[in-house]
PDB file of N, CA and C in Angstrom:
ATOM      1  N   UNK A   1     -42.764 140.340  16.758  1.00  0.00           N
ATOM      2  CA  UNK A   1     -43.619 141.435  16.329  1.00  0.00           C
ATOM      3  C   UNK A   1     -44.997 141.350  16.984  1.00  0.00           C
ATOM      4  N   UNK A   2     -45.668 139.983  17.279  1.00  0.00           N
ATOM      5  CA  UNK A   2     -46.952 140.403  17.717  1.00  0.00           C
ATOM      6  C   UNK A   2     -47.308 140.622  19.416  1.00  0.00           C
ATOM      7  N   UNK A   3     -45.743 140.285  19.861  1.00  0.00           N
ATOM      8  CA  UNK A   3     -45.811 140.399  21.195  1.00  0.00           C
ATOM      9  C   UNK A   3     -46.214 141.982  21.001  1.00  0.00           C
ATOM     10  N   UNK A   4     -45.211 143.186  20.323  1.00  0.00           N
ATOM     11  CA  UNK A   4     -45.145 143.953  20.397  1.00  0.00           C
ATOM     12  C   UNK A   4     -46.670 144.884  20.142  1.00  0.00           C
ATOM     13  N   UNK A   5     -46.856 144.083  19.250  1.00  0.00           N
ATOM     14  CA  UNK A   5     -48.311 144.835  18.947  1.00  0.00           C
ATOM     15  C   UNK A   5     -49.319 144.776  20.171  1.00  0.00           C
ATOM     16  N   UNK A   6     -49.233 143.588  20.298  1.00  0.00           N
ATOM     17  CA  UNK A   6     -50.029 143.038  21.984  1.00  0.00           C
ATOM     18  C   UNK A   6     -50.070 144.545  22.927  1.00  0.00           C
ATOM     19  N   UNK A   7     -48.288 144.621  23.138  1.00  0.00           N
ATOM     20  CA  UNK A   7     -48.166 145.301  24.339  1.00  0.00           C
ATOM     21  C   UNK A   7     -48.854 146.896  23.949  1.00  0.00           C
ATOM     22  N   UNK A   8     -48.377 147.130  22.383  1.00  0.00           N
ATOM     23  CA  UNK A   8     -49.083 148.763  22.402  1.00  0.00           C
ATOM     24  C   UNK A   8     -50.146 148.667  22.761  1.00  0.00           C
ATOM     25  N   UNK A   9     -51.233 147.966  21.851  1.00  0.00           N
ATOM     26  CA  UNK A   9     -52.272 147.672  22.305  1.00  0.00           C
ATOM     27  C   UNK A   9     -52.776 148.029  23.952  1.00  0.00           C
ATOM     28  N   UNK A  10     -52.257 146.903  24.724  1.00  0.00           N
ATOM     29  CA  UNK A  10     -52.009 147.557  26.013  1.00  0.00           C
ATOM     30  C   UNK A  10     -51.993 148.116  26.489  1.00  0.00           C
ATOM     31  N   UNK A  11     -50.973 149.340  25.919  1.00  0.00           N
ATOM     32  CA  UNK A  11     -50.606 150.747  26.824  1.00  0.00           C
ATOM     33  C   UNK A  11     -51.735 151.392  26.034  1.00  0.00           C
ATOM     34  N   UNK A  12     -52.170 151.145  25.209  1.00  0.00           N
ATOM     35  CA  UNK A  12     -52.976 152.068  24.659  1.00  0.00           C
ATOM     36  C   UNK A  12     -54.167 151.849  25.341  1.00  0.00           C
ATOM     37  N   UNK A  13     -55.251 150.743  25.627  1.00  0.00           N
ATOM     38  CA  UNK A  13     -55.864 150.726  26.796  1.00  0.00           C
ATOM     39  C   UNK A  13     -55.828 151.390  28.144  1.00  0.00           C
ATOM     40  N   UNK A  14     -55.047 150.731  28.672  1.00  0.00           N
ATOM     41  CA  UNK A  14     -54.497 152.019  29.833  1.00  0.00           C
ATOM     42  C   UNK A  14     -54.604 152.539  29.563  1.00  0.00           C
ATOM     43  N   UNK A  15     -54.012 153.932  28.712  1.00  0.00           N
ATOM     44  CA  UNK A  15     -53.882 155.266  28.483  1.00  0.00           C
ATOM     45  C   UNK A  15     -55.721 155.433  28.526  1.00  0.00           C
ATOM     46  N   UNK A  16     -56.469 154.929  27.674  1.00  0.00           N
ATOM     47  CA  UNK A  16     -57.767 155.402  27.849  1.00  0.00           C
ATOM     48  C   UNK A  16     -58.689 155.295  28.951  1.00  0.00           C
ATOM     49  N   UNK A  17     -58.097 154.652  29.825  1.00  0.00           N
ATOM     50  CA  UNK A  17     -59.006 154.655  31.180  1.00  0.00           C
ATOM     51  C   UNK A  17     -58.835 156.261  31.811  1.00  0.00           C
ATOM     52  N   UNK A  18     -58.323 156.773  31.229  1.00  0.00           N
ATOM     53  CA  UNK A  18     -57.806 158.498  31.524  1.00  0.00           C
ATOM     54  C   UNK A  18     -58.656 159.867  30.633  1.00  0.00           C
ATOM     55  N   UNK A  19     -59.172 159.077  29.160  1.00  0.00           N
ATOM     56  CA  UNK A  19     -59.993 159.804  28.409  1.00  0.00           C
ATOM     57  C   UNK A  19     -61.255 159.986  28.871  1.00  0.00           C
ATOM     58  N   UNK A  20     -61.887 160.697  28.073  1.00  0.00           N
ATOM     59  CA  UNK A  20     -63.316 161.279  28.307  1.00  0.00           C
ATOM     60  C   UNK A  20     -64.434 160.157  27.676  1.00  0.00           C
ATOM     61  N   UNK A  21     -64.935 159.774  28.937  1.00  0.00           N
ATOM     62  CA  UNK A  21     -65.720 158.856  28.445  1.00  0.00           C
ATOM     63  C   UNK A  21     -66.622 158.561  26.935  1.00  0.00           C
ATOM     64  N   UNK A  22     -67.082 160.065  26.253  1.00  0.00           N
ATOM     65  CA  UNK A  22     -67.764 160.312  25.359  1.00  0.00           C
ATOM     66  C   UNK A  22     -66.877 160.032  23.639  1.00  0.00           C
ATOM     67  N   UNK A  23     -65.698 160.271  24.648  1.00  0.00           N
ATOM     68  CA  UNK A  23     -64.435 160.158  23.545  1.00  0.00           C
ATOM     69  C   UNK A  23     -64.185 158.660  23.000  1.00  0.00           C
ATOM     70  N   UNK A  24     -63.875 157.634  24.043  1.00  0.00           N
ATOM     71  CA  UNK A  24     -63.576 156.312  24.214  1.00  0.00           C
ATOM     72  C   UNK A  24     -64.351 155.569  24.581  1.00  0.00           C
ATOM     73  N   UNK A  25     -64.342 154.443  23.549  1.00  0.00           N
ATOM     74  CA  UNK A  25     -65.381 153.049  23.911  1.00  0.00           C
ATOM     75  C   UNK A  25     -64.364 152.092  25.139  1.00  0.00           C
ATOM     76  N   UNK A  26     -62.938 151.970  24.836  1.00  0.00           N
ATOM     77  CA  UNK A  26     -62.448 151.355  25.808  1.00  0.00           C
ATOM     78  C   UNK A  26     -62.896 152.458  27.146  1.00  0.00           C
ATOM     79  N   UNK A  27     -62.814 153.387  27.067  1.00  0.00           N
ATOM     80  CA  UNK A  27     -63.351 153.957  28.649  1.00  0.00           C
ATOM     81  C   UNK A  27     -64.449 153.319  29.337  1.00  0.00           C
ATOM     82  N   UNK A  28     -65.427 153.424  28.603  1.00  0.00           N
ATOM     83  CA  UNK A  28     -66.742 153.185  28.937  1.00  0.00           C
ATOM     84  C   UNK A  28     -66.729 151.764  29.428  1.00  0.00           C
ATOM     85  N   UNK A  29     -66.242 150.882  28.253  1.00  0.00           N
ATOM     86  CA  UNK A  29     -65.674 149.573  29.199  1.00  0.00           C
ATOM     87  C   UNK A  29     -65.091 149.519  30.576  1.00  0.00           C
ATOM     88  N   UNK A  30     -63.958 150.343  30.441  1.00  0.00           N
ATOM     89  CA  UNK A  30     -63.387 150.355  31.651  1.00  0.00           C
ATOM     90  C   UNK A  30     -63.991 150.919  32.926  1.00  0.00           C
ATOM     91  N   UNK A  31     -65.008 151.609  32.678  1.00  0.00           N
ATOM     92  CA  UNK A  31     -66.249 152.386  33.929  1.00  0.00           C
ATOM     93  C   UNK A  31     -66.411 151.208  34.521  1.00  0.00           C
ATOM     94  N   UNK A  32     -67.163 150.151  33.302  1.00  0.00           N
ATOM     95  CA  UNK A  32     -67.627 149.005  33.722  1.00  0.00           C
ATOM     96  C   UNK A  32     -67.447 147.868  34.705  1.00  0.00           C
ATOM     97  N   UNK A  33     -66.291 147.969  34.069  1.00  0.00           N
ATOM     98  CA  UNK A  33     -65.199 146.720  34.690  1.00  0.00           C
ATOM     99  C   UNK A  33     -65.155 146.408  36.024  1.00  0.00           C
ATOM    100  N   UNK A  34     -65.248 145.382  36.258  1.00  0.00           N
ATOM    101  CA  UNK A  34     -64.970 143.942  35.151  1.00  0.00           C
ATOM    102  C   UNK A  34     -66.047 143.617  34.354  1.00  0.00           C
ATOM    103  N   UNK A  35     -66.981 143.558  35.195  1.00  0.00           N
ATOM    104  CA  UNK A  35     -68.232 142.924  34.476  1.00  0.00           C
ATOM    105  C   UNK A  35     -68.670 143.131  32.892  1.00  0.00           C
ATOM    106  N   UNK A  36     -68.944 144.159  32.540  1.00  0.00           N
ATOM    107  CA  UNK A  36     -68.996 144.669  31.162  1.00  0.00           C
ATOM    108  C   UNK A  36     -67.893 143.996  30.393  1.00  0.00           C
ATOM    109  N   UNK A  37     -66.629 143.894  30.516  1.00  0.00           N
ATOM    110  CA  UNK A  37     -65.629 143.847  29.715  1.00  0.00           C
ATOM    111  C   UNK A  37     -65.581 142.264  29.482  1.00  0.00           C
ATOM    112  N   UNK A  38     -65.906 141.566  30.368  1.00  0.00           N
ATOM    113  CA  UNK A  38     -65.788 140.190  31.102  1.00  0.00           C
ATOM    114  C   UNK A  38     -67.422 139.400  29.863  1.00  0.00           C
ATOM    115  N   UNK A  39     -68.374 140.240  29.780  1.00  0.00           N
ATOM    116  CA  UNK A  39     -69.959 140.106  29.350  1.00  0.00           C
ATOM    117  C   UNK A  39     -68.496 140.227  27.897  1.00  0.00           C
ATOM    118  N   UNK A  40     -68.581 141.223  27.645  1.00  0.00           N
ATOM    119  CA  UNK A  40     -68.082 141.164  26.265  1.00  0.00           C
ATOM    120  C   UNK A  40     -66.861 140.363  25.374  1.00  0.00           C
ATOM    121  N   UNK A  41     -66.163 139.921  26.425  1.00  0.00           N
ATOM    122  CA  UNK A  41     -65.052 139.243  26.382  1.00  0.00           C
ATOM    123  C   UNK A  41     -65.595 137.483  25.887  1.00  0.00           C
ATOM    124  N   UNK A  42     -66.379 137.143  26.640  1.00  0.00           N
ATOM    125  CA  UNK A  42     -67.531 136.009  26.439  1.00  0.00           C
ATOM    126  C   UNK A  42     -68.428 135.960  25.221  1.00  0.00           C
ATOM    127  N   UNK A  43     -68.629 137.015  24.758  1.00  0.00           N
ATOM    128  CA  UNK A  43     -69.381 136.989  23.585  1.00  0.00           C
ATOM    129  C   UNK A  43     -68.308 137.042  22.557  1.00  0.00           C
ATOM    130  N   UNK A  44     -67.918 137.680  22.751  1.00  0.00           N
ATOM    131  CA  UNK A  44     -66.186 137.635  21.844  1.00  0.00           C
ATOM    132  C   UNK A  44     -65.830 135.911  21.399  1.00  0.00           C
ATOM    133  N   UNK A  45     -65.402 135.696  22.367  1.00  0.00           N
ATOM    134  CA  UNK A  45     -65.287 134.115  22.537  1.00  0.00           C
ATOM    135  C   UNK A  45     -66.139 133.295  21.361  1.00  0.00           C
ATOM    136  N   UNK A  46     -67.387 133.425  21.647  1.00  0.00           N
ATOM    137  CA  UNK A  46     -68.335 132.718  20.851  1.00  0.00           C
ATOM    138  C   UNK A  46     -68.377 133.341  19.552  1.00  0.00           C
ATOM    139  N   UNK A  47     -68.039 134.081  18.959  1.00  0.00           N
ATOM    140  CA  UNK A  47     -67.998 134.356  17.799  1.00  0.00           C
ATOM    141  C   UNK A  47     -67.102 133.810  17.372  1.00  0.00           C
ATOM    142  N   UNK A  48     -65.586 133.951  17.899  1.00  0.00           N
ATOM    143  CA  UNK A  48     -64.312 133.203  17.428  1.00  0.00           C
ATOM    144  C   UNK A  48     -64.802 131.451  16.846  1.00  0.00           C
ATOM    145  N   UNK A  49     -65.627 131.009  17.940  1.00  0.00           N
ATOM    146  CA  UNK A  49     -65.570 129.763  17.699  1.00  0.00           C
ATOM    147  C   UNK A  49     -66.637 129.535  16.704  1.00  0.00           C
ATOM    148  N   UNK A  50     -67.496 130.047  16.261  1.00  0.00           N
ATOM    149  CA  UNK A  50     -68.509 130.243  15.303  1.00  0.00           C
ATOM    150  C   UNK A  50     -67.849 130.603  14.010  1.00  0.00           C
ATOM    151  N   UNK A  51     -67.016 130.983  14.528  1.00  0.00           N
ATOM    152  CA  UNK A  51     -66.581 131.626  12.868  1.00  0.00           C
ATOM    153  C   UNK A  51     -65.185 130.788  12.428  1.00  0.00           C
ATOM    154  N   UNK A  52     -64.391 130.078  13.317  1.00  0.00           N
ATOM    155  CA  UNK A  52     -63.696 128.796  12.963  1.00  0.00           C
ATOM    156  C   UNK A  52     -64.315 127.284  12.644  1.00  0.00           C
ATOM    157  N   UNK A  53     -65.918 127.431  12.716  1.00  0.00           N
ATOM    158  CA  UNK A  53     -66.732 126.203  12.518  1.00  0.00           C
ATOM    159  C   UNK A  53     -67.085 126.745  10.818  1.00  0.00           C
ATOM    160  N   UNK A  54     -67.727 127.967  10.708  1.00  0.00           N
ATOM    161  CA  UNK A  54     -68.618 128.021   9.781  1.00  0.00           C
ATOM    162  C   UNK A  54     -68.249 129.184   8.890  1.00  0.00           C
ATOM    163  N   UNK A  55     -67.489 130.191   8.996  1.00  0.00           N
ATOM    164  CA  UNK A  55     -66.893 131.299   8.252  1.00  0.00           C
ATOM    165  C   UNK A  55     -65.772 131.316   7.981  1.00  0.00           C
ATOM    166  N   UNK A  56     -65.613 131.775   6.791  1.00  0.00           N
ATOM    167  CA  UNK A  56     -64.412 132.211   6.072  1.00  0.00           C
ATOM    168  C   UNK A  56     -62.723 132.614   6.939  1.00  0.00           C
ATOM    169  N   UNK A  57     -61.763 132.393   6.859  1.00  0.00           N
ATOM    170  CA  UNK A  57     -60.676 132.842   7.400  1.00  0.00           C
ATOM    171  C   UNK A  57     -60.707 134.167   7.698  1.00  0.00           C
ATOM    172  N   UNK A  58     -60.990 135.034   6.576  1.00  0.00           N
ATOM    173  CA  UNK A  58     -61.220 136.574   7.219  1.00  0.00           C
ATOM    174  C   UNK A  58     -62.087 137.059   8.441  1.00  0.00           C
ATOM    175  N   UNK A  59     -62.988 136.125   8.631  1.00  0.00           N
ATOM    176  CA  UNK A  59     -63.672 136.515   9.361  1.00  0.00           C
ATOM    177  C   UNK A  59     -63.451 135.835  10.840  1.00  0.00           C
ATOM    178  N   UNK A  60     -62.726 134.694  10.920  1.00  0.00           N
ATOM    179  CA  UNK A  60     -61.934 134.410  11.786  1.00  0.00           C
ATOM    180  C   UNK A  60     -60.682 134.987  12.192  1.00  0.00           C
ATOM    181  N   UNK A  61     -60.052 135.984  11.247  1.00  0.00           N
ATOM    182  CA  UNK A  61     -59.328 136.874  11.825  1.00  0.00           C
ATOM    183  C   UNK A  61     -59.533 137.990  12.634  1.00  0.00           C
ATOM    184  N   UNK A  62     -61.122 138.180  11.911  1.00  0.00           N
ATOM    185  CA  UNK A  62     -61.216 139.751  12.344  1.00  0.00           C
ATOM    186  C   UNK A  62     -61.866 139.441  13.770  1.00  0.00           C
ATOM    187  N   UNK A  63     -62.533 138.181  13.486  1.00  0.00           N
ATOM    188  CA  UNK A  63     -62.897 138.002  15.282  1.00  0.00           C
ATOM    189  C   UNK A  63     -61.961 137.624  16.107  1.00  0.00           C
ATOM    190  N   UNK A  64     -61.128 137.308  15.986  1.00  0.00           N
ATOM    191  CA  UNK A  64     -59.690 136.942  17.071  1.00  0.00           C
ATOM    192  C   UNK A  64     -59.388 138.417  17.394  1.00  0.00           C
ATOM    193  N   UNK A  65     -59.139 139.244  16.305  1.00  0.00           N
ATOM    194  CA  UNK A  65     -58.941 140.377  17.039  1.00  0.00           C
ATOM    195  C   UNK A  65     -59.479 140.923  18.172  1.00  0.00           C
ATOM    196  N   UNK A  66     -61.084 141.330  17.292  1.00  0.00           N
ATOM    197  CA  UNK A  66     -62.003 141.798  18.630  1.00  0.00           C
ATOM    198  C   UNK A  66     -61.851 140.719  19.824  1.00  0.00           C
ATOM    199  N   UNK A  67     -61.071 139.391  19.755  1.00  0.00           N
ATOM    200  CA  UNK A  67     -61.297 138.436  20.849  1.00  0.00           C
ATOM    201  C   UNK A  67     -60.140 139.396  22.395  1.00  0.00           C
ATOM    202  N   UNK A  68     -58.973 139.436  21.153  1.00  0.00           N
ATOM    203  CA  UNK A  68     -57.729 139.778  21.808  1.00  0.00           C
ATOM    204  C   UNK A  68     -57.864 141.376  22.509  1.00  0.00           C
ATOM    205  N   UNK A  69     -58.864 142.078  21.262  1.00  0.00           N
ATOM    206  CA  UNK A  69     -58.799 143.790  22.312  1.00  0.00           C
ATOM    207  C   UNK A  69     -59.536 143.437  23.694  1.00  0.00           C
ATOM    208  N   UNK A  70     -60.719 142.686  23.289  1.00  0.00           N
ATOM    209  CA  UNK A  70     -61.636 142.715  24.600  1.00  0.00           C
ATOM    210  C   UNK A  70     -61.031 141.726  26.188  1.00  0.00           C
ATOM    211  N   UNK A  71     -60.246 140.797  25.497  1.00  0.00           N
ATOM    212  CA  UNK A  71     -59.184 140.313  26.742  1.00  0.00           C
ATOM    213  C   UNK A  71     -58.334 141.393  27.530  1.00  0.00           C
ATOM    214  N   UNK A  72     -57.670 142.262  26.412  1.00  0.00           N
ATOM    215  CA  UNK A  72     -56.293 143.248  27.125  1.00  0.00           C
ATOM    216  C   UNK A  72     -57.053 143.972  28.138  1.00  0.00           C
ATOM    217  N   UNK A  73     -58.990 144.357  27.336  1.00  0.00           N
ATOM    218  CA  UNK A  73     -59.264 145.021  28.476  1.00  0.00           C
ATOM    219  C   UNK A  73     -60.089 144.454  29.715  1.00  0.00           C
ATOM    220  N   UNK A  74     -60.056 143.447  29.755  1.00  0.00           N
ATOM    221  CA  UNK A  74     -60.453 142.678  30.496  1.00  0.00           C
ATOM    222  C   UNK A  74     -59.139 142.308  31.726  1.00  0.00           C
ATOM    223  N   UNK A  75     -58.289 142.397  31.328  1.00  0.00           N
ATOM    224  CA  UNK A  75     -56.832 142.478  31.785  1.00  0.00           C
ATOM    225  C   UNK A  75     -56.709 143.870  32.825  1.00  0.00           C
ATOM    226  N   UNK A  76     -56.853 144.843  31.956  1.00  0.00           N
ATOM    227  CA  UNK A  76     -57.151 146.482  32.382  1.00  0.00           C
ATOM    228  C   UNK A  76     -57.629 146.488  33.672  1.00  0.00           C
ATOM    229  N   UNK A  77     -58.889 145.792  33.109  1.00  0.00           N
ATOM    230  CA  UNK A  77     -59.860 146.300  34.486  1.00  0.00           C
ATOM    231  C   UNK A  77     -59.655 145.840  35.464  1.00  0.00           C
ATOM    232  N   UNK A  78     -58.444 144.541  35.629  1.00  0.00           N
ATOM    233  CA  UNK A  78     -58.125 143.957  36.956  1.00  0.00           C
ATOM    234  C   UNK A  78     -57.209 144.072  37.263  1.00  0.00           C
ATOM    235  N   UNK A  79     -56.496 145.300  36.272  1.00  0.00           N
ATOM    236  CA  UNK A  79     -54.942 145.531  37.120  1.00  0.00           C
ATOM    237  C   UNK A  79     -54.015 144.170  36.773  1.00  0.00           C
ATOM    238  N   UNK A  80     -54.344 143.468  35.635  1.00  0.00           N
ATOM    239  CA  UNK A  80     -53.485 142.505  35.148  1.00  0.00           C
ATOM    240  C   UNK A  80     -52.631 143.255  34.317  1.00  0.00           C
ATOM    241  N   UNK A  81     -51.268 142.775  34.352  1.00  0.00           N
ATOM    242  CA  UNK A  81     -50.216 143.653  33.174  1.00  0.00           C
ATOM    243  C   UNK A  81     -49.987 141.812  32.186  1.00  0.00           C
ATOM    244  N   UNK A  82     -49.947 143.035  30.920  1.00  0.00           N
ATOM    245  CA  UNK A  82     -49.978 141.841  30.007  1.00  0.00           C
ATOM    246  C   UNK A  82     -48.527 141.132  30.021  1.00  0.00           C
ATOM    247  N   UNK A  83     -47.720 141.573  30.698  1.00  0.00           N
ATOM    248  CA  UNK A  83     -46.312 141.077  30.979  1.00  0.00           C
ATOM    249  C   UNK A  83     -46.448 139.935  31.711  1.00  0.00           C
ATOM    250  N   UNK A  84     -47.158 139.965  32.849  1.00  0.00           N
ATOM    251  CA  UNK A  84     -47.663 139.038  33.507  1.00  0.00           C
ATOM    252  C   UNK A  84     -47.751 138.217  32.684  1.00  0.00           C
ATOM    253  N   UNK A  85     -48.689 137.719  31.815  1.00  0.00           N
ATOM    254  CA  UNK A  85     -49.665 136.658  31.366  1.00  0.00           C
ATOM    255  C   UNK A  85     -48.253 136.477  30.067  1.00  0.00           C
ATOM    256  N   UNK A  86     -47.079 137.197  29.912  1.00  0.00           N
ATOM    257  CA  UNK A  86     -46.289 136.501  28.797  1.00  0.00           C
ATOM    258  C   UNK A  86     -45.777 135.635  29.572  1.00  0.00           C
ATOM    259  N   UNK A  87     -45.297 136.971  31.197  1.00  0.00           N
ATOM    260  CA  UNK A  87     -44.464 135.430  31.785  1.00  0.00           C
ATOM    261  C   UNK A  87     -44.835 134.198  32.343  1.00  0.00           C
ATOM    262  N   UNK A  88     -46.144 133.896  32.603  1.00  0.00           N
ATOM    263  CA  UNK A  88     -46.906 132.780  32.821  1.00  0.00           C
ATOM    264  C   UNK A  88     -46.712 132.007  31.741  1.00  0.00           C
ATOM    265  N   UNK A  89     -46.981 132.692  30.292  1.00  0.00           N
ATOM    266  CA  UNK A  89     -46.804 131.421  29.191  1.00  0.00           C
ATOM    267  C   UNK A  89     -45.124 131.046  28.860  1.00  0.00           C
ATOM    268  N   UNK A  90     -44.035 131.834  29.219  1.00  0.00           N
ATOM    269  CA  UNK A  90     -42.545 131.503  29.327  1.00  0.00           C
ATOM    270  C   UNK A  90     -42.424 130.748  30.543  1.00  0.00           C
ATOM    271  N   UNK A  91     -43.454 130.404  31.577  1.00  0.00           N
ATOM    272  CA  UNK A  91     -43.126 129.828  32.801  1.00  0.00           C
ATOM    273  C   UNK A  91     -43.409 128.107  31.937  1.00  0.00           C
ATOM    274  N   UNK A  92     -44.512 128.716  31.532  1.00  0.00           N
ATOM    275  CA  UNK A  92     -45.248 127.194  31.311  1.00  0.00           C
ATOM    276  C   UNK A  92     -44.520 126.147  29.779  1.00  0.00           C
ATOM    277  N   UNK A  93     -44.097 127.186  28.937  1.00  0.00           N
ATOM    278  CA  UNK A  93     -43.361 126.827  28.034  1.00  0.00           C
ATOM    279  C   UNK A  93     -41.667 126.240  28.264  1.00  0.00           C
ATOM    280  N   UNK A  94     -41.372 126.811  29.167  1.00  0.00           N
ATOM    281  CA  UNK A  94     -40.176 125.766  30.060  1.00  0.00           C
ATOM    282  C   UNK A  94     -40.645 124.689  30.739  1.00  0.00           C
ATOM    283  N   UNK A  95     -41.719 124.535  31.500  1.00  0.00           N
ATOM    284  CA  UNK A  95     -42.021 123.199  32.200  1.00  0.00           C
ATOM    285  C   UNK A  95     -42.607 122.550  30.906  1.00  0.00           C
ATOM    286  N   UNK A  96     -42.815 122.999  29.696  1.00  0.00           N
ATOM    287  CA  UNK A  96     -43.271 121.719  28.578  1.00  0.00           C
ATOM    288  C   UNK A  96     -42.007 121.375  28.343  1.00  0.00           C
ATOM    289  N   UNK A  97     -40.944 122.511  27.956  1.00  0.00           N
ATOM    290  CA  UNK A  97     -39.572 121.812  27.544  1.00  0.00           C
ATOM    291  C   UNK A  97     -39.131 120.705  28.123  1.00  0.00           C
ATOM    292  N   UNK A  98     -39.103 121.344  29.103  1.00  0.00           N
ATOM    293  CA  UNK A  98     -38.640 119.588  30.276  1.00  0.00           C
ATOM    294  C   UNK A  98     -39.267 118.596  30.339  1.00  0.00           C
ATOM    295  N   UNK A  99     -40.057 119.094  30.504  1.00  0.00           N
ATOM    296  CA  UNK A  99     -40.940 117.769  30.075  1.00  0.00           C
ATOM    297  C   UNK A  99     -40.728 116.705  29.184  1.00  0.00           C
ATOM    298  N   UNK A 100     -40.382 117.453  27.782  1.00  0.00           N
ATOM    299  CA  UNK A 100     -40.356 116.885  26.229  1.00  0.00           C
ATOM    300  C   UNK A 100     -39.196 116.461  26.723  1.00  0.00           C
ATOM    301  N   UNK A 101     -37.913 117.104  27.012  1.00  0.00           N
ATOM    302  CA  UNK A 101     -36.622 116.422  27.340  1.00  0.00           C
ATOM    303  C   UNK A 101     -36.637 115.381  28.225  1.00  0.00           C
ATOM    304  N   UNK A 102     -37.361 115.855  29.339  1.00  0.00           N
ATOM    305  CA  UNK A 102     -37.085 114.282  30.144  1.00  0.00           C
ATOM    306  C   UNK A 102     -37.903 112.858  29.631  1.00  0.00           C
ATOM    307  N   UNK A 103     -39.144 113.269  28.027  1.00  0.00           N
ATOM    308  CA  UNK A 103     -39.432 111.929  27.847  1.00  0.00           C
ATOM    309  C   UNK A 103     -38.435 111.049  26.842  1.00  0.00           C
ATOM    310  N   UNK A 104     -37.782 112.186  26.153  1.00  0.00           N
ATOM    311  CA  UNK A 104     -36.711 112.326  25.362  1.00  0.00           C
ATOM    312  C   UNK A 104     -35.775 111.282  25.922  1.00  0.00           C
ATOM    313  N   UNK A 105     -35.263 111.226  26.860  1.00  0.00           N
ATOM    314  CA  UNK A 105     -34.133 110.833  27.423  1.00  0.00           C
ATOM    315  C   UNK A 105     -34.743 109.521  28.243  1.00  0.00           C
ATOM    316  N   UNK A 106     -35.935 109.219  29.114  1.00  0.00           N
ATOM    317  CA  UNK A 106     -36.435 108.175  29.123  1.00  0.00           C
ATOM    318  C   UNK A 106     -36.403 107.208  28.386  1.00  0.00           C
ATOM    319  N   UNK A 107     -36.831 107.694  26.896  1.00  0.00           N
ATOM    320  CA  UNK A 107     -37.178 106.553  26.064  1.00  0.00           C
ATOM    321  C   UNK A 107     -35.915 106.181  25.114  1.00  0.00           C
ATOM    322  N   UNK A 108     -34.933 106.834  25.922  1.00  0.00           N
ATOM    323  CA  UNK A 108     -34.094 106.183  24.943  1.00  0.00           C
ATOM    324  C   UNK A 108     -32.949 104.862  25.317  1.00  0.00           C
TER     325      UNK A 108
END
């Protein structure tokens, strides 16, 4: 399910690099881009980690979010598809498997 949400998310970005700037805040980002999205993506960041030191769970949720919109569009603006970046983490999640298996079988 949250892949899925990810990806609307996604297309829904895209789709607004097509709206009227006055209409859409992701637009206006996307004018930007990279830089803007990249500035905001960074500040994003630091809140997440501010708010897993010193705030409440809710509020560590709600900043992961804003962490995750301002990545997809940070993604956007470079012509990254978020498919990409699943299959990088299915690339990398098989070379841990093996990994784990071949210490698996070493140590035994």
């Amino acid at each position: 399910m949250s892949k899925d949400v990810l990806s609307r998310l996604a297309a829904t970005i895209k789709s607004r690099r097509h709206a009227r700037p006055e209409d859409s805040h992701t637009r206006r980002l996307l004018d930007e881009g990279p830089i803007k999205p990249a500035k905001k993506l960074g500040e994003e960041a630091v809140e997440v980690a501010i708010a897993a030191l010193v705030q409440d769970k809710k509020a560590l949720v709600g900043e992961t979010a804003d962490l995750l919109y301002h990545l997809l569009v940070v993604l956007e603006s470079r012509g990254v598809a978020l498919d990409e970046v699943f299959d990088e983490l299915e690339r990398r999640m098989a070379l841990t498997a093996v990994g784990e298996k071949r210490q698996k079988t070493a140590s035994r």
